[in-house]
C-alpha atoms as a PDB file:
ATOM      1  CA  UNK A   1      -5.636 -10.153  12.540  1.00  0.00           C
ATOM      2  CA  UNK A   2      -3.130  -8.877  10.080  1.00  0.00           C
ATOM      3  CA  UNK A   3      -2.401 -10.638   6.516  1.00  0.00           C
ATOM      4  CA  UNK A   4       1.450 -10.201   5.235  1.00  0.00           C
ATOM      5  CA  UNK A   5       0.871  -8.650   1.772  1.00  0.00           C
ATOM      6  CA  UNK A   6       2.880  -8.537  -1.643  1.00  0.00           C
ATOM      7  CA  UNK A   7       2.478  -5.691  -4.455  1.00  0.00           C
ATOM      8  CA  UNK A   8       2.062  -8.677  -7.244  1.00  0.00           C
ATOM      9  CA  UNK A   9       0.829  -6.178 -10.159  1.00  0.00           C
ATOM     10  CA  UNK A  10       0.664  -2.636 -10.954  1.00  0.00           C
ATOM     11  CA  UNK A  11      -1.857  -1.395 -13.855  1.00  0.00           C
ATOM     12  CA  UNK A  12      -1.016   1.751 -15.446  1.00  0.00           C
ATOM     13  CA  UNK A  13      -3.180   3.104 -18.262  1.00  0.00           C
ATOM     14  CA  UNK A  14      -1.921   6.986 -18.472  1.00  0.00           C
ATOM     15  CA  UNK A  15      -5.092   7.880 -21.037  1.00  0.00           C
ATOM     16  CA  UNK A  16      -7.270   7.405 -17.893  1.00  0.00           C
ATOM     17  CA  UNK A  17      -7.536   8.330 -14.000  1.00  0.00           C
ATOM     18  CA  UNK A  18      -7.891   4.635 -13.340  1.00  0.00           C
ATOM     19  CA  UNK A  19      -4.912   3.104 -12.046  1.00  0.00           C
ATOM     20  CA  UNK A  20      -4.522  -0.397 -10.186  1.00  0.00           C
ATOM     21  CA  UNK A  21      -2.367  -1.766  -8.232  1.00  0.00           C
ATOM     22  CA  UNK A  22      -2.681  -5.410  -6.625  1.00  0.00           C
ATOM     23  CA  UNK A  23      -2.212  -7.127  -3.470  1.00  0.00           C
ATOM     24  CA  UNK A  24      -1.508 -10.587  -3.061  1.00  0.00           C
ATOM     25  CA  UNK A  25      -1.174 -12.864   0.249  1.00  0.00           C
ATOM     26  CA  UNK A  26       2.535 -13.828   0.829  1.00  0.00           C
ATOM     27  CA  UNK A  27       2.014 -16.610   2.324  1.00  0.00           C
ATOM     28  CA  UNK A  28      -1.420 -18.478   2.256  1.00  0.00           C
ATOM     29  CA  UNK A  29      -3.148 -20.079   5.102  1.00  0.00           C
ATOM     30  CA  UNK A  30      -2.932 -23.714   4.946  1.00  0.00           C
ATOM     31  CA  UNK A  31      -1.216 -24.030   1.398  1.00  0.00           C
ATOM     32  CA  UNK A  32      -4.240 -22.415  -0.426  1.00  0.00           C
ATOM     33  CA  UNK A  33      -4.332 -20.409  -2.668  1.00  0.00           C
ATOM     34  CA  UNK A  34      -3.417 -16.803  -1.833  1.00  0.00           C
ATOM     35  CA  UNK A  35      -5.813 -14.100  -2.113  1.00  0.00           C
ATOM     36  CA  UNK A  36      -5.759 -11.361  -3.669  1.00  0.00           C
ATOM     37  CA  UNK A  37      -7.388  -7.382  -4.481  1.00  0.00           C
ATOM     38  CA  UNK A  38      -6.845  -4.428  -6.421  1.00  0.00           C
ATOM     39  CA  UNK A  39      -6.906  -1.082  -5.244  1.00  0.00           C
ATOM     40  CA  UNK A  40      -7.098   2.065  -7.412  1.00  0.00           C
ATOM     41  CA  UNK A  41      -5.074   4.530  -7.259  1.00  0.00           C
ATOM     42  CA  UNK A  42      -3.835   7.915  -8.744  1.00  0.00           C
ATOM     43  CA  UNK A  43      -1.151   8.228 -12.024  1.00  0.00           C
ATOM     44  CA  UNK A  44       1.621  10.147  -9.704  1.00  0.00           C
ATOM     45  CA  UNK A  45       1.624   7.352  -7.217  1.00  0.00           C
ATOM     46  CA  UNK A  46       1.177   4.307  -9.756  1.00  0.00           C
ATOM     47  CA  UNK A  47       4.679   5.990 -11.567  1.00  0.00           C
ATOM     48  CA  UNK A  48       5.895   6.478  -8.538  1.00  0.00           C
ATOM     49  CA  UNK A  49       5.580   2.585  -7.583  1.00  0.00           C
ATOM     50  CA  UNK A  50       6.632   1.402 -10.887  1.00  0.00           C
ATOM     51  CA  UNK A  51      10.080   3.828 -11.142  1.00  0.00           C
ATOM     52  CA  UNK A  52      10.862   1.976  -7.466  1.00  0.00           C
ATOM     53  CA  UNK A  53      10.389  -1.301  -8.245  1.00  0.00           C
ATOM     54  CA  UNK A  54      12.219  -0.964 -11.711  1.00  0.00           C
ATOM     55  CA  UNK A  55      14.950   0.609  -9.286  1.00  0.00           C
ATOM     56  CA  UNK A  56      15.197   3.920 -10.816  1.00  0.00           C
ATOM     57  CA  UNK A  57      15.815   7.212  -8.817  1.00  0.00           C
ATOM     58  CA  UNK A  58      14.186  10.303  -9.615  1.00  0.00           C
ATOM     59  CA  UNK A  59      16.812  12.902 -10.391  1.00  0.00           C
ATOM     60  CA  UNK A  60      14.738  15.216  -7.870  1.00  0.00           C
ATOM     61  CA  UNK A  61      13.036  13.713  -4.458  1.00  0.00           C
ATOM     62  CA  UNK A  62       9.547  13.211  -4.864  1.00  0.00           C
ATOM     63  CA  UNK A  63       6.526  13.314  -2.557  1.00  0.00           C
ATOM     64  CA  UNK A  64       7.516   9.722  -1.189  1.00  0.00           C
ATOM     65  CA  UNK A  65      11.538  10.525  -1.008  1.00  0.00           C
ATOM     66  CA  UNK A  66      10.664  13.478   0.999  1.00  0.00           C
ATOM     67  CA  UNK A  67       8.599  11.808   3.934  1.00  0.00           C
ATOM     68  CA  UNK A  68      11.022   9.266   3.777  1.00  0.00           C
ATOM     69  CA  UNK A  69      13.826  11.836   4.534  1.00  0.00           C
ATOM     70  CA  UNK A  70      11.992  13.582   7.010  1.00  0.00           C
ATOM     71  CA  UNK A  71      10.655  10.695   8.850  1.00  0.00           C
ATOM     72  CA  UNK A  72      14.544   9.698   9.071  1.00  0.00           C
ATOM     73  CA  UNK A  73      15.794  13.165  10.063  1.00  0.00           C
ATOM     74  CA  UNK A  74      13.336  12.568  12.837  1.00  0.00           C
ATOM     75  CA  UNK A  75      14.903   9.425  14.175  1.00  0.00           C
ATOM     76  CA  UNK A  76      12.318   7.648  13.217  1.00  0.00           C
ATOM     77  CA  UNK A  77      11.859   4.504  10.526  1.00  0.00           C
ATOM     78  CA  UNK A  78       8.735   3.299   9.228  1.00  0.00           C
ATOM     79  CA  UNK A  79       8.670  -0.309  10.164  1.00  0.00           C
ATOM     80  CA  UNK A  80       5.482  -1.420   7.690  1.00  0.00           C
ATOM     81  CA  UNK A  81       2.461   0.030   6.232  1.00  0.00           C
ATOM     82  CA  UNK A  82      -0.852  -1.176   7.275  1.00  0.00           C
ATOM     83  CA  UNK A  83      -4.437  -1.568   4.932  1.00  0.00           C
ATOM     84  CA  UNK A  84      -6.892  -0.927   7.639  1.00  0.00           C
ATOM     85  CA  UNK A  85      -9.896  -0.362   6.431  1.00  0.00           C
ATOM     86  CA  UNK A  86     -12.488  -0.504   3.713  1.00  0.00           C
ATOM     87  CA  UNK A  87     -15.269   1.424   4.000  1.00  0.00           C
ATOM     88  CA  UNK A  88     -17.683   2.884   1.678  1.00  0.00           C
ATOM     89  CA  UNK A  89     -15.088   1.689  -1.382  1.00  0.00           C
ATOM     90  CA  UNK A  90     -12.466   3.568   0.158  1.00  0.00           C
ATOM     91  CA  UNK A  91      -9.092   2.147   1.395  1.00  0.00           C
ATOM     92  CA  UNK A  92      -7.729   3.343   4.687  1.00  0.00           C
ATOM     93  CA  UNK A  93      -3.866   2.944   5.179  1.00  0.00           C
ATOM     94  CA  UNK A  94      -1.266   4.058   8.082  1.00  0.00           C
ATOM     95  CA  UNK A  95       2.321   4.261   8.929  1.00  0.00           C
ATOM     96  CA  UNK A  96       3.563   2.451  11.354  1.00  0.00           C
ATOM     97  CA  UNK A  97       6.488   3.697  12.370  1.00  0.00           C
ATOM     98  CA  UNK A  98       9.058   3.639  15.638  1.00  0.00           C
ATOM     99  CA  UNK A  99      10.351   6.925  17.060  1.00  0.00           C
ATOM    100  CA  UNK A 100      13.513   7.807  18.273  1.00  0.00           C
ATOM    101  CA  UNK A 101      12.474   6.782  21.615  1.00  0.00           C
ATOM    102  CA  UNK A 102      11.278   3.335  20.412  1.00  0.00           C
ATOM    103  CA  UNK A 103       8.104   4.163  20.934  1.00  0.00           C
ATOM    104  CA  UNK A 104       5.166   3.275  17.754  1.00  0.00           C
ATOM    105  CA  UNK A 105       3.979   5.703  15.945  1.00  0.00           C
ATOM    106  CA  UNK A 106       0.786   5.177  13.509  1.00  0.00           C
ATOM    107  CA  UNK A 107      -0.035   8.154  10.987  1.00  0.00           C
ATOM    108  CA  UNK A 108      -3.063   7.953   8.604  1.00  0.00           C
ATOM    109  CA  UNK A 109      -2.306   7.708   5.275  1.00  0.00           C
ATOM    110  CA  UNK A 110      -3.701   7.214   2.075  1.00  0.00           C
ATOM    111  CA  UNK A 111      -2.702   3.961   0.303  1.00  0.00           C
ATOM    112  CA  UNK A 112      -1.056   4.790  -2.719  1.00  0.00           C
ATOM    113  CA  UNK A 113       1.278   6.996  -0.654  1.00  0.00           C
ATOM    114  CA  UNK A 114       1.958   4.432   2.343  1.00  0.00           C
ATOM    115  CA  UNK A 115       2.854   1.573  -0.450  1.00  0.00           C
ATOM    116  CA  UNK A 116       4.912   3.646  -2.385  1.00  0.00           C
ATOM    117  CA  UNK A 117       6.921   5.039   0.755  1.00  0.00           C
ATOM    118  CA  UNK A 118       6.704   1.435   1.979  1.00  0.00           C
ATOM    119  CA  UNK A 119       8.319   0.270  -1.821  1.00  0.00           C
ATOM    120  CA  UNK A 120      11.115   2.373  -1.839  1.00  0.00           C
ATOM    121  CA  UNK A 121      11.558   1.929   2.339  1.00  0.00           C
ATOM    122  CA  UNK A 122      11.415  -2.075   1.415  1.00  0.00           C
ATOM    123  CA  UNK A 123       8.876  -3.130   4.343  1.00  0.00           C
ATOM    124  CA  UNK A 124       6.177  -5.295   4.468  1.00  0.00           C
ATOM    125  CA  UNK A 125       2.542  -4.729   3.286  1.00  0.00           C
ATOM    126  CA  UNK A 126       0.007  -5.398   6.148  1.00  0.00           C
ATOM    127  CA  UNK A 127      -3.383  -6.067   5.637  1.00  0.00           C
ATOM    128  CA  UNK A 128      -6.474  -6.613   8.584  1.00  0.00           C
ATOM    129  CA  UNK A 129      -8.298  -9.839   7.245  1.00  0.00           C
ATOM    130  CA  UNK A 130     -11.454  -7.230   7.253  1.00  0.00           C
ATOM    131  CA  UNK A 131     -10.351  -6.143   4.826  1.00  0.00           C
ATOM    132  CA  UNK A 132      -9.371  -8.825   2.660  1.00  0.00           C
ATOM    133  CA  UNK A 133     -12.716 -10.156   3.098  1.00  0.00           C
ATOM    134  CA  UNK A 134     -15.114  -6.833   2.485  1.00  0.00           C
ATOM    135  CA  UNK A 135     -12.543  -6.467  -0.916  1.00  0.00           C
ATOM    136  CA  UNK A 136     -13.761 -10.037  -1.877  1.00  0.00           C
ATOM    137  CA  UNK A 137     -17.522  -8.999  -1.864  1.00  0.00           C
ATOM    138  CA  UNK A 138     -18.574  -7.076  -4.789  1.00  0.00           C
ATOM    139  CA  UNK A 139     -19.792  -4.132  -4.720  1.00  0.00           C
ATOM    140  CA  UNK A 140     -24.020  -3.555  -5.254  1.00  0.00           C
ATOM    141  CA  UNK A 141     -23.085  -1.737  -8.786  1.00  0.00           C
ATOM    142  CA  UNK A 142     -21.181  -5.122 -10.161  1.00  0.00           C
ATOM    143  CA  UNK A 143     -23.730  -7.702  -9.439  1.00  0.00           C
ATOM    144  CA  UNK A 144     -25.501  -9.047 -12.070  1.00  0.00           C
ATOM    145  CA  UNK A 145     -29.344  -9.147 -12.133  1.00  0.00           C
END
C-alpha cells in the first residue's frame, strides 16, 4: 500500500555532498502522528527543489524543466511520483505518468529527480509503506553498542 507524502524540509549545506531532504505523511493513520524520513540527495537537485518551492524560475530550463517539457510534448503528464523501494540504503523512485492514449506509464527514476520534477509539476509524493517502515530501522552502522 501507498502512503500520500509531503516534502516538509529540505537541508542544504553547500560545503558538503550531503544534502537532505524530508518526507512527511500527509495525512496520518488514525490521527497519529505522521511519520516521517530523510533522504539524501545531491546539491543540483536539493537547489533545484528549493528555487521551486521558493517559486523562482531559472532563466534557462534545467534538467527537471526539460523532462517536464518533453514528457508534455509527448502528450503525456506525470500524474505522481512514487518511493518504491529501499534497498541496500538506496532509494528507488518512478514516474508515473499517463500517455497520450491514457494508458500508465512508470519510468525508473532516481529520487531527487522524480521529487523535483514532481515539485515544479505540483503532484503528489507516493510512498509504499515498505518503505516507510525499512527507513524507520536504523541502519547496522548507527546502532549503539
Amino acid at each position: 500500500m501507498a502512503v500520500r507524502m509531503e516534502l516538509s524540509r529540505i537541508l542544504i549545506r553547500e560545503l558538503t555532498d550531503v544534502q537532505l531532504i524530508e518526507l512527511t505523511e500527509a495525512e496520518p493513520a488514525g490521527g497519529g502522528a505522521a511519520r516521517s524520513f530523510p533522504i539524501v540527495i545531491g546539491l543540483p537537485e536539493a537547489q533545484a527543489i528549493e528555487r521551486r518551492l521558493a517559486g523562482l524560475e531559472p532563466r534557462r530550463p534545467q534538467t527537471h524543466d526539460l523532462l517536464g517539457s518533453v514528457i508534455a510534448a509527448l502528450g503525456a503528464r506525470l500524474e505522481s511520483v512514487s518511493i518504491t523501494d529501499l534497498s541496500e540504503g538506496t532509494f528507488f523512485a518512478r514516474l508515473d505518468l499517463r500517455d497520450a492514449s491514457g494508458a500508465e506509464v512508470k519510468v525508473d527514476a532516481r529520487p531527487s529527480d522524480a521529487i523535483a520534477l514532481g515539485i515544479a509539476s505540483r503532484v503528489p509524493i507516493w510512498v509504499d509503506e515498505s518503505v516507510i517502515e525499512a527507513a524507520a530501522q536504523p541502519e547496522p552502522d548507527d546502532l549503539e553498542l
